[in-house]
Protein backbone atom coordinates (compact mmCIF):
# COMPACT_ATOMS: atom_id res chain seq x y z
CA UNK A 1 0.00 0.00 0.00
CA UNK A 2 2.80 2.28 -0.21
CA UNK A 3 2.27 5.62 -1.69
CA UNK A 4 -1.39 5.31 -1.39
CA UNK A 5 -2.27 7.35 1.56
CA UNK A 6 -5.81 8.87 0.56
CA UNK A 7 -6.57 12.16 0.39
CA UNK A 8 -9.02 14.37 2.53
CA UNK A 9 -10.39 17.64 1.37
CA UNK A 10 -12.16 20.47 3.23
CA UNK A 11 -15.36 18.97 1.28
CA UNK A 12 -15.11 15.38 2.55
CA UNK A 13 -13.25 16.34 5.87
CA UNK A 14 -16.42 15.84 8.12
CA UNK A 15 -17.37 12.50 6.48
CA UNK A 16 -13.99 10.68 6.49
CA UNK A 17 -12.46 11.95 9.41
CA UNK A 18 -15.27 13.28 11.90
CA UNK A 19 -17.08 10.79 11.58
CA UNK A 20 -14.93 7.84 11.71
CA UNK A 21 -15.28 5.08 13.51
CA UNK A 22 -11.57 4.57 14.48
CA UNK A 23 -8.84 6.96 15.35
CA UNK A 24 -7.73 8.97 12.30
CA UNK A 25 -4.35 10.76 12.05
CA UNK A 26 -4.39 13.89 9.24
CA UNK A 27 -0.97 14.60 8.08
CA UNK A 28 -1.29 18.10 7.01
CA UNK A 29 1.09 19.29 4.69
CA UNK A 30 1.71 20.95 1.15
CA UNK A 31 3.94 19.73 -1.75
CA UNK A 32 6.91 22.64 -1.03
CA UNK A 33 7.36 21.29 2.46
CA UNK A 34 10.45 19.48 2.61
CA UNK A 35 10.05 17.69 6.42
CA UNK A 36 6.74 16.64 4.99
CA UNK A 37 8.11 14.57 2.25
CA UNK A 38 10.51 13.56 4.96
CA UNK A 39 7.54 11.51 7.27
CA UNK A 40 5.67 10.40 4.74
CA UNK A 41 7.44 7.28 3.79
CA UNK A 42 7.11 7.05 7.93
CA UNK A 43 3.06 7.30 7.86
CA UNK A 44 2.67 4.91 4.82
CA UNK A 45 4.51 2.30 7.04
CA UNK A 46 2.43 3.01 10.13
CA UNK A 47 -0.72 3.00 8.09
CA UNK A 48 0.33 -0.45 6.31
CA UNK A 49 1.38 -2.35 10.06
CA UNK A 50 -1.60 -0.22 11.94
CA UNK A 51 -4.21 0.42 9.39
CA UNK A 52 -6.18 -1.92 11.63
CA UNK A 53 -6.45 0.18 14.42
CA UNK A 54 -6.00 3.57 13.19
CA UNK A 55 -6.83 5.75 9.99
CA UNK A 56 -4.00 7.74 8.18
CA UNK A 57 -4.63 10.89 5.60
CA UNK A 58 -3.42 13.36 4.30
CA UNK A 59 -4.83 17.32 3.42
CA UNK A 60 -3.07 19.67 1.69
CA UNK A 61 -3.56 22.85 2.96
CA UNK A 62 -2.93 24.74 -0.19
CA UNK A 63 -5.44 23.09 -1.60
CA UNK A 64 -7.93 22.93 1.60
CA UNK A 65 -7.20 25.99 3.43
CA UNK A 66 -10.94 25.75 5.38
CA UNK A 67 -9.54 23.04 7.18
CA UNK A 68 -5.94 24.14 8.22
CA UNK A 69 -7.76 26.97 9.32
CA UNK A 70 -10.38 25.68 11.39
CA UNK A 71 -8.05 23.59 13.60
CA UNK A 72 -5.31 26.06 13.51
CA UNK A 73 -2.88 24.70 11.77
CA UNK A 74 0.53 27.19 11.76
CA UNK A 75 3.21 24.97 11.07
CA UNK A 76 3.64 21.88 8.87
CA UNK A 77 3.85 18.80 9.17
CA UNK A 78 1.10 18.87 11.75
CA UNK A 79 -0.64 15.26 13.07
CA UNK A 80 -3.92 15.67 14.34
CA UNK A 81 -5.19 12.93 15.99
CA UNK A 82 -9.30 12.69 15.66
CA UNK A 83 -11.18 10.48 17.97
CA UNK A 84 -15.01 11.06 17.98
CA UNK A 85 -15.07 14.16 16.36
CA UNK A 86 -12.26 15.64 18.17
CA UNK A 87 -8.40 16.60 18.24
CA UNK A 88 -7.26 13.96 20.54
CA UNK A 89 -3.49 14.51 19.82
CA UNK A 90 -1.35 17.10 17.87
CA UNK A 91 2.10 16.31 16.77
CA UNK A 92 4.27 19.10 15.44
CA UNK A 93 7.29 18.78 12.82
CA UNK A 94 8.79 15.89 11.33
CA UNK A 95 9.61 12.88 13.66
CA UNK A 96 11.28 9.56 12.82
CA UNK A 97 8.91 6.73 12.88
CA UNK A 98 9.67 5.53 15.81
CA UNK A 99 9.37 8.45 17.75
CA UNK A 100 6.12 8.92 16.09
CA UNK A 101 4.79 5.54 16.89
CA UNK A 102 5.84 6.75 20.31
CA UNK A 103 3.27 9.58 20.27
CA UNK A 104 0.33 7.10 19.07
CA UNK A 105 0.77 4.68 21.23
CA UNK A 106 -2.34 5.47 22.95
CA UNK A 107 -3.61 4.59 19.67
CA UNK A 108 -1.97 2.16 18.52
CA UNK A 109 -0.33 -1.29 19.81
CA UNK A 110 3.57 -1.67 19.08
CA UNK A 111 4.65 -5.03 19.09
CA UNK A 112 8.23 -4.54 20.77
């Protein structure tokens, strides 16, 4: 499943993520961000091993500024955690996988 992260925009934001029934993390980011390219190889991986227990997906915020600027998104990459409708968990600026696992581990289970 690499590469295939899917997509949110500020039109289906509500349905996918709000609405879920598991966890979903939303990688916000834009294509000139350099330490976004950097974790996404990182959240591809975590979605393949955890997609079970936790959604992963992206929104660009160039192209769905509503969004970014609903939750307040100022920096990028910014994780947003949603759980029942709400920001559960924000994680700010590129991580290694690990470290990121680290921060959803209330989410997720890590088989050490």
């Amino acid at each position: 499943m690499a590469g295939t992260l899917k997509n949110v925009t500020d039109a289906d934001f509500d349905d996918v993520v709000l609405r879920s029934e598991k966890p979903v993390l939303v990688d916000f980011w834009a294509e000139w961000c350099g330490p976004c390219r950097q974790i996404a190889p990182s959240l591809e991986a975590i979605a393949a091993e955890h997609g079970d227990q936790i959604e992963i997906v992206k929104l660009n915020i160039d192209q769905n500024p509503g969004t970014a600027a609903k939750y307040g998104v100022m920096s990028i990459p910014t994780l947003n955690v949603y759980q029942g409708g709400e920001v559960v968990k924000t994680i700010v600026g590129a991580k290694p996988k690990a470290a990121i696992l680290r921060d959803l581990s209330d989410f997720v289970e890590v088989q050490a």
